[in-house]
Protein backbone atom coordinates (compact mmCIF):
# COMPACT_ATOMS: atom_id res chain seq x y z
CA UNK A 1 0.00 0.00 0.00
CA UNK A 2 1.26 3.39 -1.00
CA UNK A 3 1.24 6.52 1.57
CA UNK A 4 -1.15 8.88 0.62
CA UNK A 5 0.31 11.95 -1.29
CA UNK A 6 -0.18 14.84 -2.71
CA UNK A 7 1.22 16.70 -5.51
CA UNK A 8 0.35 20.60 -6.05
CA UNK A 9 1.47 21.92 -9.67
CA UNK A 10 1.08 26.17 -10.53
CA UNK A 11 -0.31 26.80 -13.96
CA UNK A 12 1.09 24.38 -16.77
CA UNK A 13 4.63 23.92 -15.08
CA UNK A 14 4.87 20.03 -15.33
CA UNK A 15 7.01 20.04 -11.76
CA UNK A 16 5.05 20.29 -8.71
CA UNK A 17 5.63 23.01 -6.49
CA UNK A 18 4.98 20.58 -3.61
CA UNK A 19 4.58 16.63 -3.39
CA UNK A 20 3.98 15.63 0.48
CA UNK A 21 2.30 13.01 2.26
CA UNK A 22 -1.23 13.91 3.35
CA UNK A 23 -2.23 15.88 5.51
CA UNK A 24 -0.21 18.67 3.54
CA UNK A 25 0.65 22.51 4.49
CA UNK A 26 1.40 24.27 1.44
CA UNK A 27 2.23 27.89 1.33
CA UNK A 28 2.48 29.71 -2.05
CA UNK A 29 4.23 33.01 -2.14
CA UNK A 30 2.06 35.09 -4.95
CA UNK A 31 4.87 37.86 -4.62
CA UNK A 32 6.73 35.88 -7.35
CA UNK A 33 3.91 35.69 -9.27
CA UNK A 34 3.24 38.00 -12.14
CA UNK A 35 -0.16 40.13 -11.37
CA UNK A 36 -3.15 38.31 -13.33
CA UNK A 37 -4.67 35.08 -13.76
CA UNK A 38 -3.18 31.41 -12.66
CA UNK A 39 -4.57 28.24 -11.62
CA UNK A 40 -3.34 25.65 -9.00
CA UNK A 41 -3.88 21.99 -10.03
CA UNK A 42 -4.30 19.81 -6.90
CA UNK A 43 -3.68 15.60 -7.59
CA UNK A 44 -4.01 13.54 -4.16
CA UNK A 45 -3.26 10.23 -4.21
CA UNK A 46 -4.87 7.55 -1.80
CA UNK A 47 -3.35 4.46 -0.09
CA UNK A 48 -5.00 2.26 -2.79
CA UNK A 49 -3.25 4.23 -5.55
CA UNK A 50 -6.57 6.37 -7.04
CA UNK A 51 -5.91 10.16 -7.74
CA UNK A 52 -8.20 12.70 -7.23
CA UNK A 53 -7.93 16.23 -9.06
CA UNK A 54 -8.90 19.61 -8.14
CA UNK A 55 -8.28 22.83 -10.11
CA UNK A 56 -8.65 26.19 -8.71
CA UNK A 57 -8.12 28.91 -10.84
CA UNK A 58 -7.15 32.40 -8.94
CA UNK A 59 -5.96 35.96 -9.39
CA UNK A 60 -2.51 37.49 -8.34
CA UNK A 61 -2.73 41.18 -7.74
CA UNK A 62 0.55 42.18 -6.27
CA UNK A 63 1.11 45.51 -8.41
CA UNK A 64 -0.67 48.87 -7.64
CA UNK A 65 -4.31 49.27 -8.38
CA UNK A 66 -5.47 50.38 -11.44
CA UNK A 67 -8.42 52.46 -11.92
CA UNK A 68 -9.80 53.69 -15.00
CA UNK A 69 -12.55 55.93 -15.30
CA UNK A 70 -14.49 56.77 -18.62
CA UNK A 71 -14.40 53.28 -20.01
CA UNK A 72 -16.58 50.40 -19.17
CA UNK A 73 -15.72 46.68 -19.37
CA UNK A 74 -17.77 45.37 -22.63
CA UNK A 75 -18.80 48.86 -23.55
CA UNK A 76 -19.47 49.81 -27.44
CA UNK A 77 -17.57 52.94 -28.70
CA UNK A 78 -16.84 54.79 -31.75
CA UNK A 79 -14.62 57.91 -33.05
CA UNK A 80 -12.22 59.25 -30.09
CA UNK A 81 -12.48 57.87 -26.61
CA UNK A 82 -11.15 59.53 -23.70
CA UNK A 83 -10.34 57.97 -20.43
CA UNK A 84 -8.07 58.60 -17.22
CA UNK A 85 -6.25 55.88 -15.88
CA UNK A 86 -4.42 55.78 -12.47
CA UNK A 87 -2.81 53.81 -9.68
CA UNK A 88 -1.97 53.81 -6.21
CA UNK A 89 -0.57 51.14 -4.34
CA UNK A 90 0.02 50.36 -0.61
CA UNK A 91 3.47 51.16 -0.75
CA UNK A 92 3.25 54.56 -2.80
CA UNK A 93 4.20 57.36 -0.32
CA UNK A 94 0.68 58.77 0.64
CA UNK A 95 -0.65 61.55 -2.11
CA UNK A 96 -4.38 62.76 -2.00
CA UNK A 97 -4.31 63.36 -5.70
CA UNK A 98 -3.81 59.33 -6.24
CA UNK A 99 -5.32 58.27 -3.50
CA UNK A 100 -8.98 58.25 -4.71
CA UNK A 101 -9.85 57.33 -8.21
CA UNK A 102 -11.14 60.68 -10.10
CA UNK A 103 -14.68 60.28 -11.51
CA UNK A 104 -17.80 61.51 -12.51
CA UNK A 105 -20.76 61.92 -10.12
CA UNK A 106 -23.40 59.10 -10.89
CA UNK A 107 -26.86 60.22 -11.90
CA UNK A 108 -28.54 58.58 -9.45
CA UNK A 109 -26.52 61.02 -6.79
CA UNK A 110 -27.99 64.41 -8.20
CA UNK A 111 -31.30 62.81 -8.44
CA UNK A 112 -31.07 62.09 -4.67
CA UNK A 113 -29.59 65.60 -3.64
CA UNK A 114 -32.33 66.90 -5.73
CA UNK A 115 -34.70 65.36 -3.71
CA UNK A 116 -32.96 66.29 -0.24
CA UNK A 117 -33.19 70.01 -1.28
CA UNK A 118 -36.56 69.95 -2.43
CA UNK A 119 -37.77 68.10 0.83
CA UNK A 120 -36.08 71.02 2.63
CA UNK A 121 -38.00 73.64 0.50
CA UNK A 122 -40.66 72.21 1.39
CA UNK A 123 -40.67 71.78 4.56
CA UNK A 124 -39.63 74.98 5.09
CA UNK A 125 -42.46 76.19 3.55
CA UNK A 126 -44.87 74.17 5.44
CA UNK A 127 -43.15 75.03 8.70
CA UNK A 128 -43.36 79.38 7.39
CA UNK A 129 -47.20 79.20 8.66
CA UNK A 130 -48.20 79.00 12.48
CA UNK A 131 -50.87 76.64 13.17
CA UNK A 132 -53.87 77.93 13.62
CA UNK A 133 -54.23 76.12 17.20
CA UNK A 134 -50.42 77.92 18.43
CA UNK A 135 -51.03 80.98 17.05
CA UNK A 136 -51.83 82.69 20.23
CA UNK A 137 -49.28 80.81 22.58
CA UNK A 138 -46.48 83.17 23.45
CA UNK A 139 -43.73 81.03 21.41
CA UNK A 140 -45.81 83.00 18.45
CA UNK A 141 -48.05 85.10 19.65
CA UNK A 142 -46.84 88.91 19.01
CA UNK A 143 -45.23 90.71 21.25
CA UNK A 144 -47.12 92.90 23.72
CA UNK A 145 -46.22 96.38 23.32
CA UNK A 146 -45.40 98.23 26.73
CA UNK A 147 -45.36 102.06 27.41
CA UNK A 148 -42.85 103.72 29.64
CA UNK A 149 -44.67 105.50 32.53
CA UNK A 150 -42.60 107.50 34.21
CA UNK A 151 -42.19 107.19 38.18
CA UNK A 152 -44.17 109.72 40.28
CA UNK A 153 -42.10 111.59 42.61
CA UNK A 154 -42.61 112.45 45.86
CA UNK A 155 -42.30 115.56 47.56
């Protein structure tokens, strides 16, 4: 009977990148990985000799971040496009211009701040006229109007 094994291989490199009995602790370092797409391809082997297989296909993303505004994945265009592109990565000194990605405000923003401002108008408007029922508490009532009267003397 054969130990049980297993063999991990990166990508289509025929050499495994580890082949230990099982129960295996692998550790991949993606730092010498180029930034994109790769798969690991997992083969165990059982004491009766059958292999399984597992593939799982993953994403290195080491580099700084891109961002790109002004162009959509999958998005149909004609004649000149214009787009910004930047990136900012963890271990850029910190710089507010590249720390946020520069874009446009989405529609559904305005619509909402319209909305907030024409709540307030409202309301505001609403809130101009006194009650009927308050206006003679002394919050609004007006105020009472007072002559001087000067002190009598006494002689």
């Amino acid at each position: 009977m054969d130990t049980p094994r297993v063999r991990v291989f990166l990508d289509d490199d025929p050499e495994p990148i580890a082949e230990q009995p099982l129960p295996a602790a692998v550790e991949l370092d993606t730092a010498q990985l180029e930034d994109g797409p790769h798969r690991l391809i997992v083969r165990a082997r059982d004491r009766g000799g059958r292999e399984g297989y597992e593939e799982i296909p993953f994403f290195v993303h080491n580099g700084p971040g891109v961002v790109i505004s002004g162009l959509k994945p999958g998005s149909i265009r004609r004649g000149a496009v214009r787009f910004t592109v930047d990136a900012f990565s963890a271990d850029d000194p910190f710089d507010p211009r590249h720390a946020e990605a520069r874009s446009q405000v989405p529609v559904w923003v305005w619509v909402m701040a319209l909305f907030v401002v024409a709540w307030a108008v409202w309301y505001a408007a609403r809130m101009w006229e006194v009650p009927p029922a308050y206006a003679h508490t002394p919050t609004y009532a007006p105020a009472p109007t007072t002559s001087a009267v000067a002190p009598e003397s006494s002689d």
